[in-house]
Protein backbone atom coordinates (compact mmCIF):
# COMPACT_ATOMS: atom_id res chain seq x y z
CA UNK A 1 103.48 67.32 86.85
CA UNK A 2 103.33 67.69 82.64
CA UNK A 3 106.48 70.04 81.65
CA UNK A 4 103.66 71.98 79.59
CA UNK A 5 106.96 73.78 77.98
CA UNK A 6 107.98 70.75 76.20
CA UNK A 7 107.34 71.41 72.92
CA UNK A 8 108.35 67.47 72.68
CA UNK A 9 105.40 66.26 75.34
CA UNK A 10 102.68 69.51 74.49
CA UNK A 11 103.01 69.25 70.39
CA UNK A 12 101.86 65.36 70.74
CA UNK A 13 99.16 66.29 73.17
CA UNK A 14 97.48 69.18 70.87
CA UNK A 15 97.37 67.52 67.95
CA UNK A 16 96.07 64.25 69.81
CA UNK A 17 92.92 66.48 71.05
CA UNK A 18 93.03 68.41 67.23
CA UNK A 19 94.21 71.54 68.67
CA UNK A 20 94.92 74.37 66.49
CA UNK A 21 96.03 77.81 67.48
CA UNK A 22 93.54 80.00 66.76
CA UNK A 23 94.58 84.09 65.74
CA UNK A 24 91.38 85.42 66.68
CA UNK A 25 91.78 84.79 69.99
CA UNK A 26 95.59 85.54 69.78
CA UNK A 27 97.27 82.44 71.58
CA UNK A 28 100.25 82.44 71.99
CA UNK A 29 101.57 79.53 74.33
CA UNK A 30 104.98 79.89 77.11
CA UNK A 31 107.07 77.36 75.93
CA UNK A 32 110.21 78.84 78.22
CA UNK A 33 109.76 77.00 81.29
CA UNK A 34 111.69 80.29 83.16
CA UNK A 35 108.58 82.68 82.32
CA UNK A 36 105.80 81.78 84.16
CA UNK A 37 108.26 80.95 87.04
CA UNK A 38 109.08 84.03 87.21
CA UNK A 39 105.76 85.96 87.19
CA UNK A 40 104.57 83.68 89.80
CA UNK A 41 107.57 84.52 92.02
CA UNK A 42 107.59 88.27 91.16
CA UNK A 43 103.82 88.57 91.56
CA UNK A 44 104.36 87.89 95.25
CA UNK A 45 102.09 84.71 95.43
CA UNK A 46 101.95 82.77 98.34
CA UNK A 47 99.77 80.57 100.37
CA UNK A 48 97.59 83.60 101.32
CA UNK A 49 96.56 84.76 98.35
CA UNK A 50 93.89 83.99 95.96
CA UNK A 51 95.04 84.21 92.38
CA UNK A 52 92.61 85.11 89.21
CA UNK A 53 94.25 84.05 85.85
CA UNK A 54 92.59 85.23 83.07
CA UNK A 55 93.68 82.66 79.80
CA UNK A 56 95.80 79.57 81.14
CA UNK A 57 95.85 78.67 77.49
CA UNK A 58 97.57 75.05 78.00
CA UNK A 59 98.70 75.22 81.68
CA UNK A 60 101.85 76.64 82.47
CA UNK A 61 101.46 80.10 84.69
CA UNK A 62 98.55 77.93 86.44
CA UNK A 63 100.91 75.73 87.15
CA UNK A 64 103.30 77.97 89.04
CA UNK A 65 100.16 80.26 90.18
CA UNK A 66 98.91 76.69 92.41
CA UNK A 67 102.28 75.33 93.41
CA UNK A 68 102.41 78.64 95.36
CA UNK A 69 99.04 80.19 96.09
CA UNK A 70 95.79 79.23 98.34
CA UNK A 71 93.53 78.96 95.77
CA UNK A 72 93.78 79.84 91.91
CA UNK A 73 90.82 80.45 89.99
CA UNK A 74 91.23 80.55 86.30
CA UNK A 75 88.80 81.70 83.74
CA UNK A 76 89.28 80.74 79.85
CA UNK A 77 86.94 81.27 77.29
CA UNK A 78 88.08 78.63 75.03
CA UNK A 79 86.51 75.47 75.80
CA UNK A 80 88.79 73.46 73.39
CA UNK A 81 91.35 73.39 76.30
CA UNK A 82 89.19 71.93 78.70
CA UNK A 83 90.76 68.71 77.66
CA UNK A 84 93.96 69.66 77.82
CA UNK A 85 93.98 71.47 80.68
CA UNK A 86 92.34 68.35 82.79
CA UNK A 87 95.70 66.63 82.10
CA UNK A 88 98.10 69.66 82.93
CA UNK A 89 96.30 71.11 86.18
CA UNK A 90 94.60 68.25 86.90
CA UNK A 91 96.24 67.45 90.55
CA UNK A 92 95.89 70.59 91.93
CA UNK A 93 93.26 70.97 94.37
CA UNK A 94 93.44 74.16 94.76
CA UNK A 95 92.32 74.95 91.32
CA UNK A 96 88.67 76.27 89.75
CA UNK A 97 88.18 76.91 86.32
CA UNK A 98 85.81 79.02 85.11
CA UNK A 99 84.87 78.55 81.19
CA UNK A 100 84.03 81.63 80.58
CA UNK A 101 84.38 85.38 79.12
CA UNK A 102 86.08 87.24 81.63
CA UNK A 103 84.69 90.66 80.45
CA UNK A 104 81.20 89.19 81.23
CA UNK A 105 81.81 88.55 84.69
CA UNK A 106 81.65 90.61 87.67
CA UNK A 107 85.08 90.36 88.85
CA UNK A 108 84.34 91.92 92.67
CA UNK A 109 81.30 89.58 93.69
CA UNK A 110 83.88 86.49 91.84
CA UNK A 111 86.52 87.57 94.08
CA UNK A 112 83.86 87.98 96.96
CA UNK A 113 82.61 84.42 96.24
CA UNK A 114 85.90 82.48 95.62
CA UNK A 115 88.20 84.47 97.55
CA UNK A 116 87.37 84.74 101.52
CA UNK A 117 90.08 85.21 103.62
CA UNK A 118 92.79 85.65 101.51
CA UNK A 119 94.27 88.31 99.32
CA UNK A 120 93.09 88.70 96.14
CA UNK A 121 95.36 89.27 92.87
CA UNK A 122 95.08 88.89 89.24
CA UNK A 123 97.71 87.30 86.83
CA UNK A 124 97.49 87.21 82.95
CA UNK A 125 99.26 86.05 79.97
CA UNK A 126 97.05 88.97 77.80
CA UNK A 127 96.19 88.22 74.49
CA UNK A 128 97.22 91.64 72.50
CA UNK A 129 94.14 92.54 70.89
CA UNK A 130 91.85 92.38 74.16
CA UNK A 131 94.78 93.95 76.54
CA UNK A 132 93.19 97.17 77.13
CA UNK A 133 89.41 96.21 78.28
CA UNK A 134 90.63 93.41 80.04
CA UNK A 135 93.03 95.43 82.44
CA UNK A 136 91.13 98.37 82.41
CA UNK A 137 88.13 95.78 83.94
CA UNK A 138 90.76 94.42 86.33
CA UNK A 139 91.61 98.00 87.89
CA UNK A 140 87.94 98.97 87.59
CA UNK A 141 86.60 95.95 89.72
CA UNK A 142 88.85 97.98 92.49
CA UNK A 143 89.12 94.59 94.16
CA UNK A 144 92.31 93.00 93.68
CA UNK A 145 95.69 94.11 96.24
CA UNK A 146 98.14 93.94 92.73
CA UNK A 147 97.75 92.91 89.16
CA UNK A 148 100.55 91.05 87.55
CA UNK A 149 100.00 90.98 83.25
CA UNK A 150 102.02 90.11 79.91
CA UNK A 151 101.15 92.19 77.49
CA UNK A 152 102.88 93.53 74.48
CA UNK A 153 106.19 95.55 75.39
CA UNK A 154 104.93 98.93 73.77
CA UNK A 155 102.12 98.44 75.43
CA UNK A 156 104.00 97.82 79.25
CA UNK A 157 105.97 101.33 78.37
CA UNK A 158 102.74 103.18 77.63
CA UNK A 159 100.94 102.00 81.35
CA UNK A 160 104.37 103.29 83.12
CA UNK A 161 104.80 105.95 81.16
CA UNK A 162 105.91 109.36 82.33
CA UNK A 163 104.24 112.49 81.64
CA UNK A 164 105.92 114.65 78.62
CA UNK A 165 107.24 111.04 76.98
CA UNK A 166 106.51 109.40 73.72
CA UNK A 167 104.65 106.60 75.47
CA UNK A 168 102.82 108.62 77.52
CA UNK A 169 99.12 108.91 77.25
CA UNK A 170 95.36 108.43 78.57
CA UNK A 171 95.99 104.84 79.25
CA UNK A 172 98.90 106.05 80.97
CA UNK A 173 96.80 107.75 83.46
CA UNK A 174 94.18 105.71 83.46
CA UNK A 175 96.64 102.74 84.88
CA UNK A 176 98.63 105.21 87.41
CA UNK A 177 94.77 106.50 88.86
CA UNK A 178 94.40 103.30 90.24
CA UNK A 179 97.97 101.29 90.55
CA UNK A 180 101.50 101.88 90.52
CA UNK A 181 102.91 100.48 87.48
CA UNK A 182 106.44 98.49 87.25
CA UNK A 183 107.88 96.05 84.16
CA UNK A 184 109.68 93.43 85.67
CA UNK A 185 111.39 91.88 82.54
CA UNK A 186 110.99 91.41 79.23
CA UNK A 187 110.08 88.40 77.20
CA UNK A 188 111.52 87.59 73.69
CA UNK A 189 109.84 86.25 71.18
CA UNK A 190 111.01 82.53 70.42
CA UNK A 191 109.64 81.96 74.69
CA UNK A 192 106.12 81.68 72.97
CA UNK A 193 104.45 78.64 70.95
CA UNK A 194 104.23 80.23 67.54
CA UNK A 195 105.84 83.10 68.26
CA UNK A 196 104.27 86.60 68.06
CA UNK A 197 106.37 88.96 65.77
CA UNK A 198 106.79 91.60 69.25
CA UNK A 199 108.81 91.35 72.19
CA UNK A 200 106.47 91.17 75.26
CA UNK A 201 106.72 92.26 78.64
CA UNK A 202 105.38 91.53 82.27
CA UNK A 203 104.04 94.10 84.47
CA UNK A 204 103.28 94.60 88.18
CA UNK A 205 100.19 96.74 89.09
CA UNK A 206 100.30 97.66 92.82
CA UNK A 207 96.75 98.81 93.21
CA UNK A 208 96.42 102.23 95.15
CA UNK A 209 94.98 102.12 98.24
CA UNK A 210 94.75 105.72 98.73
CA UNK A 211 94.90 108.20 96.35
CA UNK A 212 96.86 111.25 97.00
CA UNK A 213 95.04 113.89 95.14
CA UNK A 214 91.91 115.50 95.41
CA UNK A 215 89.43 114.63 92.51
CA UNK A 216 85.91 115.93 93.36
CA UNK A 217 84.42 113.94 90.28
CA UNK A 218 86.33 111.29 88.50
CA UNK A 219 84.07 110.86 85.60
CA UNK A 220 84.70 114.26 84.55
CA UNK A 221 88.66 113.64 85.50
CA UNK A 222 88.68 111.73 82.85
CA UNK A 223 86.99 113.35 80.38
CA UNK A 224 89.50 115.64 80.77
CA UNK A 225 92.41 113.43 80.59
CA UNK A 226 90.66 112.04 77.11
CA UNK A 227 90.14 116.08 75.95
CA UNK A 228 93.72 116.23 76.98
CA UNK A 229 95.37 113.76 74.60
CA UNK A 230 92.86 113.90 71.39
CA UNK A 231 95.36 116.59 70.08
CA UNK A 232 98.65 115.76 70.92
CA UNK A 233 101.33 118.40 70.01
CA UNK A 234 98.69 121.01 70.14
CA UNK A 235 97.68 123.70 72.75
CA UNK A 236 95.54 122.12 75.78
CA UNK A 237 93.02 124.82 74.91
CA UNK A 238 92.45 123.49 71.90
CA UNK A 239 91.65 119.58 73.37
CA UNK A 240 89.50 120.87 76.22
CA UNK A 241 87.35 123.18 74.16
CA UNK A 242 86.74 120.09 71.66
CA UNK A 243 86.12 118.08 74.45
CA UNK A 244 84.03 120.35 76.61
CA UNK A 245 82.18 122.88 73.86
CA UNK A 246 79.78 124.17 76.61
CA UNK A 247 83.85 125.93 77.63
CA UNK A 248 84.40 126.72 73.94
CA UNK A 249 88.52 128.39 73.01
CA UNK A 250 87.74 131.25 75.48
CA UNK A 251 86.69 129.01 79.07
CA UNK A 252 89.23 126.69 77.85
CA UNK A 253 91.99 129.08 78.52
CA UNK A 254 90.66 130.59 81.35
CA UNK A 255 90.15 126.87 83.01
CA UNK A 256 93.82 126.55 82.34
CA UNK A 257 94.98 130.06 83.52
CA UNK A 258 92.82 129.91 86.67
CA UNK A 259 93.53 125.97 87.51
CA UNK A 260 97.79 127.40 87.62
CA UNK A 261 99.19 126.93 84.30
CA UNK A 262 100.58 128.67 81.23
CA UNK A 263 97.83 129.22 78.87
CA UNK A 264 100.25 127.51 75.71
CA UNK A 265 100.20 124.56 77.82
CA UNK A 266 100.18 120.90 76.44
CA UNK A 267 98.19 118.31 77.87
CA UNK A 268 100.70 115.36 77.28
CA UNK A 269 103.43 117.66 79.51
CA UNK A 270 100.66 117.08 82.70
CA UNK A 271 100.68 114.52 85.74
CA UNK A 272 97.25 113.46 87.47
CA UNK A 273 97.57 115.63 89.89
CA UNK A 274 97.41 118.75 87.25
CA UNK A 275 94.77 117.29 85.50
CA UNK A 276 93.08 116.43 88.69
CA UNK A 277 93.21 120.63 89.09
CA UNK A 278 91.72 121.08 85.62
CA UNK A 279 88.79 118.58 86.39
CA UNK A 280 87.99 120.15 89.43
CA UNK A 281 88.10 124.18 88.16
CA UNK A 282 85.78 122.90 84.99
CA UNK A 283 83.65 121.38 88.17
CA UNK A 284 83.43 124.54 89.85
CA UNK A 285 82.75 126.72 86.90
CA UNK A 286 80.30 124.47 86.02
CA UNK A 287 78.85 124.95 89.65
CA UNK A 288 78.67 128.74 88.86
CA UNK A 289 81.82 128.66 91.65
């Protein structure tokens, strides 16, 4: 198997395809051979599972992904690779790749297709300007059992982010709706091939399967959540009569008042479950209830 975190062996190889790193798609390549070991191991692979990996770049968390799961199925959009990729995942059976956009494919019927019988997860090195659509198309899809990402560390402290923090926000909810969130570890800088000017982080996503609140309408939840955190530091009144102008200052305070709280509330002080009440009183006034 190609140590594809040899800079000595990978360097070589690149240039001998004419390679170059391209920061419009923001690669950054694992050159610490202890990363994608340990995402594979913490993301609870095994030889039941069914693995998507969104951007194997040159090879490495693919690697670890097949030595351990029943079938990996990696999608990259950048076709330069292909090359490359043929000579660093090439023995593994157990490997499809897909060269392709993930954000253009329907991630349930891929799962459906490539997937049968075993469990499905996702696993990403995330390039930092596409982190947010791609993981908020991951939880969407409402397909996969966990979802195991790299992402920028700011960005790992905002998805497990507690309400009333610094860090905590509508992404914040939007992630703890539909998984529970936990950063495993972090990952310094000089681990990546150039090296990104953050530290980055890996999270685990254990996708819900229930839900524990009652949300009669979850389009409208989060509208609310949205409302909530366009004006931070400011009265929740204020957010949800912006948001919702059919409420206007006055059924924006009542909403509050009559879904439990104090009417000087702030929205960034609120779990789902409280904003889950909000959604649902707006839904009943709206209902004439």
């Amino acid at each position: 198997m190609v140590n594809v975190c040899d800079v000595q062996i990978m360097k070589p190889l690149l240039q001998e395809h004419g390679f170059h790193f391209s920061k419009a798609k923001g690669q950054n390549f694992l050159i610490a051979p202890w990363v994608p070991r340990s995402i594979a191991e913490q993301s609870g692979v095994d030889g039941q599972t069914g693995v998507l990996e969104i951007g194997p770049g040159i090879g490495p968390l693919t690697q670890q992904l097949c030595l351990r799961a029943g079938k990996v199925c990696a999608v990259e959009v950048d076709r330069r690779l292909e090359p490359i990729l043929k000579i660093t995942t090439g023995e593994f059976s157990n490997l499809e790749i897909l060269w392709d956009d993930v954000l253009k494919l329907d991630l349930a019927r891929l799962v459906r297709e490539k997937f049968q019988g075993l469990r499905p997860v996702a696993c990403a090195n995330l390039p930092y300007y596409i982190t947010t659509p791609i993981l908020t198309a991951l939880l969407e899809a409402e397909c996969f059992d966990c979802v195991t990402v790299m992402v920028q560390k700011e960005v790992a402290q905002r998805i497990g982010a507690a309400p009333g923090s610094g860090d905590y926000g509508a992404f914040s909810v939007f992630c703890q709706y539909y998984a529970q969130p936990e950063i495993l570890f972090d990952v310094p800088a000089h681990c990546f091939m150039p090296q990104p000017k953050v530290t980055s982080a890996v999270a685990a996503l254990r996708v819900r399967r229930e839900r524990p609140w009652k949300i009669d309408e979850p389009e409208l939840f989060f509208r609310v959540v949205r409302a909530s955190f366009a004006m931070r530091r400011k009265k929740l009144s204020n957010g949800l009569a912006a948001g919702f102008p059919d409420l206007g200052k006055t059924g924006a305070e009542e909403v509050i008042v009559r879904a439990g709280f104090d009417p000087n509330v702030r929205g960034e002080t609120l779990g789902i479950g409280e904003f889950a009440r909000l959604a649902n009183e707006i839904a009943r006034r709206g209902r004439g209830g």
